[in-house]
C-alpha atoms as a PDB file:
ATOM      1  CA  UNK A   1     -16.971  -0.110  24.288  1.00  0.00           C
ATOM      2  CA  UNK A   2     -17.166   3.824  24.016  1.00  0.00           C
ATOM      3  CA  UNK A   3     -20.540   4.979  25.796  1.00  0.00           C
ATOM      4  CA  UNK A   4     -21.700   7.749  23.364  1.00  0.00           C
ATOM      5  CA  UNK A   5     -24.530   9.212  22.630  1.00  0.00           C
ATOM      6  CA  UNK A   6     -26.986   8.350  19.877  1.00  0.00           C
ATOM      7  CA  UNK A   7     -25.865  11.202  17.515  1.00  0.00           C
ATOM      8  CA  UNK A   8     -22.415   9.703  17.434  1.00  0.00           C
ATOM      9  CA  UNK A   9     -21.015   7.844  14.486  1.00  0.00           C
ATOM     10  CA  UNK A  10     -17.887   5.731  14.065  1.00  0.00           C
ATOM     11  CA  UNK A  11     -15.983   7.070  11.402  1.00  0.00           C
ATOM     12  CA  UNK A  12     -13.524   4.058  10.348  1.00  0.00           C
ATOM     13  CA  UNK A  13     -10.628   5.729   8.856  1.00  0.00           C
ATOM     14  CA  UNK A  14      -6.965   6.776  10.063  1.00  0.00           C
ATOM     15  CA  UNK A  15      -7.195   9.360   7.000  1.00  0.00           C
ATOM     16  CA  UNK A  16      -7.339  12.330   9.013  1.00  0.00           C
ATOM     17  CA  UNK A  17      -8.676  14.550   5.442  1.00  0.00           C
ATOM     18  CA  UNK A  18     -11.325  11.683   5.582  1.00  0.00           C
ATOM     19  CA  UNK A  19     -12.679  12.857   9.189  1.00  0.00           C
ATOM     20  CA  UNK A  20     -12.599  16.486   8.371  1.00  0.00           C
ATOM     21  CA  UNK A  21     -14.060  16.066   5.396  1.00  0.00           C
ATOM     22  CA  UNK A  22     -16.957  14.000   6.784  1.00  0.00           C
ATOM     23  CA  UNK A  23     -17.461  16.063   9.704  1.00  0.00           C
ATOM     24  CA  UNK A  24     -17.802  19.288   7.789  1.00  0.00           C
ATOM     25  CA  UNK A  25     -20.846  17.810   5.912  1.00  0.00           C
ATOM     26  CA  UNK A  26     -22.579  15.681   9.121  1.00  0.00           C
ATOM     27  CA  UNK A  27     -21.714  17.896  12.113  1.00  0.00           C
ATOM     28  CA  UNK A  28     -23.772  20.875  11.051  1.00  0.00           C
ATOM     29  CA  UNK A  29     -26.572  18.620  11.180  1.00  0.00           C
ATOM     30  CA  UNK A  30     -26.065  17.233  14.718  1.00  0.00           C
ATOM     31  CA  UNK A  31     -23.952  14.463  14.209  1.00  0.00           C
ATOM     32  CA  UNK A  32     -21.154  13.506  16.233  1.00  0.00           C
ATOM     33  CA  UNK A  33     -18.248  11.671  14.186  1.00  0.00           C
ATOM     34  CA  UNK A  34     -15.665  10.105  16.111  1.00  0.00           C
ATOM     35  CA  UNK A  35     -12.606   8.384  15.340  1.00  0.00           C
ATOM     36  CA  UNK A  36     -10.643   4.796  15.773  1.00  0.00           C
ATOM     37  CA  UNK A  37      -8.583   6.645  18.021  1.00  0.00           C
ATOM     38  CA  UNK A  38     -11.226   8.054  20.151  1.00  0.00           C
ATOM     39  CA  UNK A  39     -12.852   4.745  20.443  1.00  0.00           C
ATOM     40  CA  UNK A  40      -9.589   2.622  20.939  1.00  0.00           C
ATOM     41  CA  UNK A  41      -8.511   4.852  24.163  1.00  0.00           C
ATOM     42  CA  UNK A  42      -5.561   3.551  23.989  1.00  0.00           C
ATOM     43  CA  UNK A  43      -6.162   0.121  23.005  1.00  0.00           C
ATOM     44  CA  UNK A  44      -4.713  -1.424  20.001  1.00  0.00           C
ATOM     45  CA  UNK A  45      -6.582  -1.644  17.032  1.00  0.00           C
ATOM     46  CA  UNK A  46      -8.194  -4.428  15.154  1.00  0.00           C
ATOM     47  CA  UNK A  47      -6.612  -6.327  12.643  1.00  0.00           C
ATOM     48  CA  UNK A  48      -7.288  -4.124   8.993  1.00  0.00           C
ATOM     49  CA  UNK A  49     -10.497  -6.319   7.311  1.00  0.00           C
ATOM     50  CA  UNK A  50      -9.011  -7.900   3.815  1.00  0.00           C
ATOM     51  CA  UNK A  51     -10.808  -5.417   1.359  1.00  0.00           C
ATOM     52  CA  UNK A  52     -11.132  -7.856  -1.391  1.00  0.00           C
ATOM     53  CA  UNK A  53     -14.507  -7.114  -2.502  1.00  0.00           C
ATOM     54  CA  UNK A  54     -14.594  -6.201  -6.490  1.00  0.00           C
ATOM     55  CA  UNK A  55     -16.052  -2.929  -6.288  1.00  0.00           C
ATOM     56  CA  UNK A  56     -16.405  -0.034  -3.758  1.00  0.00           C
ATOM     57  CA  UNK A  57     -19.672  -0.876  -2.331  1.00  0.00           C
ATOM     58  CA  UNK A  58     -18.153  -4.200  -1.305  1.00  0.00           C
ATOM     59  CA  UNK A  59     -15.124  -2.954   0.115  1.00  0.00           C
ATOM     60  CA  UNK A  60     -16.785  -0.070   2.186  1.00  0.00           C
ATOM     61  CA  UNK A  61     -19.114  -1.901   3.495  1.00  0.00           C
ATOM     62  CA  UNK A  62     -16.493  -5.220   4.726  1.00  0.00           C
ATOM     63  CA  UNK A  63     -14.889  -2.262   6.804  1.00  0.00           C
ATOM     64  CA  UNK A  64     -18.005  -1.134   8.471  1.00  0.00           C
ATOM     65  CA  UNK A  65     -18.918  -4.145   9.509  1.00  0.00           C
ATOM     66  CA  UNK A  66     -15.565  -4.940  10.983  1.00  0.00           C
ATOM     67  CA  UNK A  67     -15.175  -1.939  13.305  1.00  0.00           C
ATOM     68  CA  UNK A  68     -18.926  -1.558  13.950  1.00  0.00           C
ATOM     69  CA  UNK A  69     -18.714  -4.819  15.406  1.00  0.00           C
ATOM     70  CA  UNK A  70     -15.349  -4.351  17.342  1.00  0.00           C
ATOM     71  CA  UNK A  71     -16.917  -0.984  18.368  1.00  0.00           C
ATOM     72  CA  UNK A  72     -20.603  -1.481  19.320  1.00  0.00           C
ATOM     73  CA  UNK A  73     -21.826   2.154  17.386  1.00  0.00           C
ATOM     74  CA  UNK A  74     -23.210   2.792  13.868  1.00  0.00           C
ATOM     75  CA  UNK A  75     -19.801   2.756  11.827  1.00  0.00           C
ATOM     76  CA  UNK A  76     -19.233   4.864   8.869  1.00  0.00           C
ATOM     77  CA  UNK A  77     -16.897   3.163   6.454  1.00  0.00           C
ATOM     78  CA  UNK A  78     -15.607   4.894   2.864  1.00  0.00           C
ATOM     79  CA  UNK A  79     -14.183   2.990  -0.295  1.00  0.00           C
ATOM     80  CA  UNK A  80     -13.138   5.555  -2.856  1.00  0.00           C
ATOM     81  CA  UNK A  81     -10.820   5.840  -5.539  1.00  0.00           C
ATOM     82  CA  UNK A  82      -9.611   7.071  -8.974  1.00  0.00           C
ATOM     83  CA  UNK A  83     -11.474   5.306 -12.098  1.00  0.00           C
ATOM     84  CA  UNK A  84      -9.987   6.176 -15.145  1.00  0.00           C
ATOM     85  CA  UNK A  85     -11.605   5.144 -18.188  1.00  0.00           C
ATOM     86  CA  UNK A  86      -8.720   4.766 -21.219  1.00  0.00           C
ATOM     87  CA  UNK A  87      -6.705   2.245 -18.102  1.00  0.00           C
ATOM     88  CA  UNK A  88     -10.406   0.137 -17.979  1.00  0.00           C
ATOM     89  CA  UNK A  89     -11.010   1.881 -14.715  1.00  0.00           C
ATOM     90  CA  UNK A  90      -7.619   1.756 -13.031  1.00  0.00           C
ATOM     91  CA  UNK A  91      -6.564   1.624 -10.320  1.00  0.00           C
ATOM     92  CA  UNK A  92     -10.267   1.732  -9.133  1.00  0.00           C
ATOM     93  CA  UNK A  93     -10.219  -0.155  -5.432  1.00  0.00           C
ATOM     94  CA  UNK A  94      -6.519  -1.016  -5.885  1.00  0.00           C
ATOM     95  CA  UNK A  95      -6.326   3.310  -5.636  1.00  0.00           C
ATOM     96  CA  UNK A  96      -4.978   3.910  -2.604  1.00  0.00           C
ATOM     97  CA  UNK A  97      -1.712   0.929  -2.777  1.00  0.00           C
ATOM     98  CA  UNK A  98      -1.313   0.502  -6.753  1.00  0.00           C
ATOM     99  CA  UNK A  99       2.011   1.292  -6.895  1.00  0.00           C
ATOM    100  CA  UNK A 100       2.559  -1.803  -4.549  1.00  0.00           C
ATOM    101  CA  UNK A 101       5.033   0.964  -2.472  1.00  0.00           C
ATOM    102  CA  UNK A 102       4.916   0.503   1.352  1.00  0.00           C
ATOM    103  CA  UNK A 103       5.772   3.244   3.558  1.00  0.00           C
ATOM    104  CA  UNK A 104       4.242   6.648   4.887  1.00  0.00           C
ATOM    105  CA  UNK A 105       0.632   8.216   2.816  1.00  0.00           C
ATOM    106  CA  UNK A 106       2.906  10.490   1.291  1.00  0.00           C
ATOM    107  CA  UNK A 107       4.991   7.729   0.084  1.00  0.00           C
ATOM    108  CA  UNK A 108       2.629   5.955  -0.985  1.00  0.00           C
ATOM    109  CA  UNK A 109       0.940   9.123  -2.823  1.00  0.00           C
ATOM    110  CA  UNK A 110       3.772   9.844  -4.614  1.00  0.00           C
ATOM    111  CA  UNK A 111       4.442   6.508  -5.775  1.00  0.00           C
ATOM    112  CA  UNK A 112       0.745   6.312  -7.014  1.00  0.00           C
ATOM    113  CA  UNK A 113       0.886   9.457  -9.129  1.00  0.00           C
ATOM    114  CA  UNK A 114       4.059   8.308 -10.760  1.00  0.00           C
ATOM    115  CA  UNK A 115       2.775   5.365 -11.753  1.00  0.00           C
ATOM    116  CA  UNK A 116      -0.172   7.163 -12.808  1.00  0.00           C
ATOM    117  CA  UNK A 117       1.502   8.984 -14.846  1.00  0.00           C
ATOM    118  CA  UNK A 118       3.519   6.462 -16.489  1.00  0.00           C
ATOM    119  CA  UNK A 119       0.252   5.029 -17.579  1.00  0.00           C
ATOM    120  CA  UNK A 120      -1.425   7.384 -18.750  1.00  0.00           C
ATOM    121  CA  UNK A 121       1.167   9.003 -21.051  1.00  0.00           C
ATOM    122  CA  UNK A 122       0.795   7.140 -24.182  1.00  0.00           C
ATOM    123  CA  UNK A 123      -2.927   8.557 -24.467  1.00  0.00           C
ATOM    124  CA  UNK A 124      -4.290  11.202 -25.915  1.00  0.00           C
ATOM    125  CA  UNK A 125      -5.627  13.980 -23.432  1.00  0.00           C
ATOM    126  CA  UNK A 126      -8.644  13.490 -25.059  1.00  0.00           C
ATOM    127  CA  UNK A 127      -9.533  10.049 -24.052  1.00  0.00           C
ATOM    128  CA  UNK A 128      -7.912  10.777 -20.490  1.00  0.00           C
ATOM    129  CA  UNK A 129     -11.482  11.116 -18.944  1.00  0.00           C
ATOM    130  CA  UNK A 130     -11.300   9.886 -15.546  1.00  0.00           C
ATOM    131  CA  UNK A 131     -13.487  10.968 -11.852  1.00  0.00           C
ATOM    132  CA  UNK A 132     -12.959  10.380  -7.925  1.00  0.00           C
ATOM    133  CA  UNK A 133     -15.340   8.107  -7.025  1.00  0.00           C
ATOM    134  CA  UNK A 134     -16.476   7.640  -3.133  1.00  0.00           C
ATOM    135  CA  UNK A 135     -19.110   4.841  -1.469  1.00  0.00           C
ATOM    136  CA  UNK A 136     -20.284   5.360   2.092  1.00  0.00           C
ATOM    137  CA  UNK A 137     -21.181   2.602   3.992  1.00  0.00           C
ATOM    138  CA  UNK A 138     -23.330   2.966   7.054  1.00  0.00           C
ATOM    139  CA  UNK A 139     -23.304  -0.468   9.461  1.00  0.00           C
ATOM    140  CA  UNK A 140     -25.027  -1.352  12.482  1.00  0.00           C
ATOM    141  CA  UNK A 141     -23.014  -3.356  15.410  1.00  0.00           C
ATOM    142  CA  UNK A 142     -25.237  -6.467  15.163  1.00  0.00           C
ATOM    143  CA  UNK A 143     -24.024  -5.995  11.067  1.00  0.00           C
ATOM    144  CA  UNK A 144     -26.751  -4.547   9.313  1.00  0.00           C
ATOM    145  CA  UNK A 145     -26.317  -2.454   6.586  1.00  0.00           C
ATOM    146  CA  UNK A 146     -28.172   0.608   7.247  1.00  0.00           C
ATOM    147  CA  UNK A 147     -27.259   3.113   4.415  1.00  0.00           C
ATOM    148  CA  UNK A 148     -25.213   3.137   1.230  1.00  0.00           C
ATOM    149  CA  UNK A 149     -24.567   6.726  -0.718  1.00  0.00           C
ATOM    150  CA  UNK A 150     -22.163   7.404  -3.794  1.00  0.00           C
ATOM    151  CA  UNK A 151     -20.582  10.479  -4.963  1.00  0.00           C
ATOM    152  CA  UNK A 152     -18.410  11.218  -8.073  1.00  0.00           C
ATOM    153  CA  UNK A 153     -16.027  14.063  -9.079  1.00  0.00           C
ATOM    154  CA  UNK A 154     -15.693  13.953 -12.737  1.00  0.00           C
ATOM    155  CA  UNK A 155     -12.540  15.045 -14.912  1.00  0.00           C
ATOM    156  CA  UNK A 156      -9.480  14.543 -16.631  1.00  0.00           C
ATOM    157  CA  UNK A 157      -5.634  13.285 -16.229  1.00  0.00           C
ATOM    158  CA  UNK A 158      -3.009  15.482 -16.513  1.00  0.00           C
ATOM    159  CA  UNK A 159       0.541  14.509 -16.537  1.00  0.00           C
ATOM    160  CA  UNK A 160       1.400  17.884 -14.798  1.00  0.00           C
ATOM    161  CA  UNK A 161       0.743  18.152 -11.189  1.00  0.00           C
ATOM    162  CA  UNK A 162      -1.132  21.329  -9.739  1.00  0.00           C
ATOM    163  CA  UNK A 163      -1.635  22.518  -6.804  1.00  0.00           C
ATOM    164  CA  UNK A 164      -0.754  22.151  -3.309  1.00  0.00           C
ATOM    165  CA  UNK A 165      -4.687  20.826  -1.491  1.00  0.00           C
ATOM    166  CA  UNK A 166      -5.781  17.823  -0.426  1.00  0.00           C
ATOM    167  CA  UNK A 167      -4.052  14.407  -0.947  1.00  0.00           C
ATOM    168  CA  UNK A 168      -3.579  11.773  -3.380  1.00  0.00           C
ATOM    169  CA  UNK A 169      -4.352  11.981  -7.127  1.00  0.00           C
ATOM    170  CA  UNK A 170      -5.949  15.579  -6.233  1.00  0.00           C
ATOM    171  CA  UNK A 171      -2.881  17.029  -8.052  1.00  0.00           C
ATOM    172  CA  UNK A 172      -3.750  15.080 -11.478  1.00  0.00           C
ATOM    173  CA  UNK A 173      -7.231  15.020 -12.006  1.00  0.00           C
ATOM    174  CA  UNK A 174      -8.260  18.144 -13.653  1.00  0.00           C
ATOM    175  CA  UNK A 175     -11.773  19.744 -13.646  1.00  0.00           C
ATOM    176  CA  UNK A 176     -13.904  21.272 -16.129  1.00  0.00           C
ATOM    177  CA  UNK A 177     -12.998  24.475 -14.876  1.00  0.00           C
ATOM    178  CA  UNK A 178      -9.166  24.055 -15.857  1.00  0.00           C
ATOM    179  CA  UNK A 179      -8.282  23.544 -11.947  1.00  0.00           C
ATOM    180  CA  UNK A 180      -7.087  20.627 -10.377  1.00  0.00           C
ATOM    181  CA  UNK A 181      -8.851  18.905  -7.451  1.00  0.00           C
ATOM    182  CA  UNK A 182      -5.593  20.036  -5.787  1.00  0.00           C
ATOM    183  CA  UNK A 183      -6.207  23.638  -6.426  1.00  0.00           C
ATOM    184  CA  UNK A 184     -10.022  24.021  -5.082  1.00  0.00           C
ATOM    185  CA  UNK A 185      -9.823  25.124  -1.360  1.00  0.00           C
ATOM    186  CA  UNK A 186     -11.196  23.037   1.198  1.00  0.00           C
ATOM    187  CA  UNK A 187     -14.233  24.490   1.415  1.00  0.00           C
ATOM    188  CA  UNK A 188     -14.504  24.165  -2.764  1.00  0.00           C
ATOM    189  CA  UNK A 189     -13.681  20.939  -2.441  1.00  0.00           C
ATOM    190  CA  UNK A 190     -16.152  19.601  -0.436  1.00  0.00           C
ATOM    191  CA  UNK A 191     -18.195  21.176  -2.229  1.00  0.00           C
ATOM    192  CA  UNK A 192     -17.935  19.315  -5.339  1.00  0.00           C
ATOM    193  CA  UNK A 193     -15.685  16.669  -4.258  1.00  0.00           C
ATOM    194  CA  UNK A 194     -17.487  12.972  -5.113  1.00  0.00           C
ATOM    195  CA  UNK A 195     -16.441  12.661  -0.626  1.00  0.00           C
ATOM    196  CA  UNK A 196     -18.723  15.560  -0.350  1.00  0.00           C
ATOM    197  CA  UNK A 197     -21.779  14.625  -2.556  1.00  0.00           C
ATOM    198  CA  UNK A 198     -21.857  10.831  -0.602  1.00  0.00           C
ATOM    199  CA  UNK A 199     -22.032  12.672   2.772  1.00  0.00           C
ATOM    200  CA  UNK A 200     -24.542  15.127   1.615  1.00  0.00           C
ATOM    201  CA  UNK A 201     -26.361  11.900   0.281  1.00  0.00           C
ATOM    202  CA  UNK A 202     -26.236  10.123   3.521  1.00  0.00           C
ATOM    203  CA  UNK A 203     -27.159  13.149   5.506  1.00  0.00           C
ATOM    204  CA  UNK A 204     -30.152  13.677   3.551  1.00  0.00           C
ATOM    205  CA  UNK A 205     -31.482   9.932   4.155  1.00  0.00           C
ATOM    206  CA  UNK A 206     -29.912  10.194   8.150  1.00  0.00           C
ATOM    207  CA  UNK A 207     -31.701  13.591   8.359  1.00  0.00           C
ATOM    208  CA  UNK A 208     -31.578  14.635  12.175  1.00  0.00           C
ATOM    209  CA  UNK A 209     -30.492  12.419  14.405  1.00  0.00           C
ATOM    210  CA  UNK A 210     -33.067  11.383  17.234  1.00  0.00           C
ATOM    211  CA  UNK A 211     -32.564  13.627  20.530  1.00  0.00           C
ATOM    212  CA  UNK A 212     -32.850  11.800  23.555  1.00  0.00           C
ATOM    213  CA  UNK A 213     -35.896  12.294  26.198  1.00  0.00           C
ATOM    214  CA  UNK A 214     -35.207  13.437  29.389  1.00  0.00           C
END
């Protein structure tokens, strides 16, 4: 078990965008976020938890549990995904392995968007409405929930990729400003992004952590 102190949260995620994303919102407010890695040391990981829960807040919060446990510190776990409305919210949880591909995240990503494409090219671009959506999940070692936030980015589906940010679908959901989530900087990003509104969420009900006596 990592001996840490209280402002440090488990951040369960081998998405390295996830952690800097995160950190950018919960550092500036005294929180520590570490990673699998830095907890692991060197030892292996823990079997991936079976995310089989219908929705995001089910899913985020099975892997929270999971490493809070195997960890022993408050564990921060994410769910997110793209809902799009005219595919009855496809691929939803199934987001980050619907194209059933295997390999490397880019592999993956790039099988994704082609399928994503695919699908959504019979419909109109008006009914292409469509938004990232992200859960937070905040568990305790002994499993309690502590905190659940939600964030959402809201758009629409192009069939022409944009942009060379983040990772993903960021290239085919386009904003109401006629930019792609792929086009926004990082900084823009997490400003708007539905990652960034679920860590300003949490934040706000974490407030400060508690500072130690001494």
């Amino acid at each position: 078990m990592l001996e840490a102190p209280v402002n440090t949260l488990l951040l369960a995620t081998s998405n390295p965008h996830k952690v800097k994303e995160v950190a950018s919102t919960l550092a500036p407010l005294g929180w520590h976020i570490c990673t699998l890695q830095d907890v692991a040391n060197g030892r292996p990981l823990p079997e991936e938890p079976v995310e089989d829960a219908p929705d995001f807040e089910g899913n985020a919060a099975i892997k929270a549990k999971v490493y809070a446990a195997w960890s022993g510190l408050p564990t921060l776990a994410d769910d997110s995904g793209l809902v799009v409305d005219a595919l009855d919210g496809a691929p939803g949880v199934h987001s980050a392995r619907w194209s059933g591909v295997d390999g490397d995240r880019a592999t993956r990503d790039a099988a994704n968007n082609k399928k994503l494409v695919q699908a959504i090219e019979p419909i109109p671009q008006e009914k292409r409405s469509a938004r990232f959506v992200c859960v937070l999940c905040l568990a305790e070692p002994d499993g309690l929930i502590r905190h659940v936030a939600r964030g959402t980015m809201e758009g629409h589906i192009t069939s022409d990729p944009r942009g060379k940010n983040g990772f993903g679908y960021d290239p085919h959901l386009m904003l109401p400003d006629g930019r792609t989530s792929a086009e926004l900087s990082p900084e823009e990003k997490n400003d708007r992004s539905h990652r960034g509104q679920a860590c300003r969420a949490l934040a706000f009900t974490l407030g400060q952590p508690d500072t130690p006596q001494v």
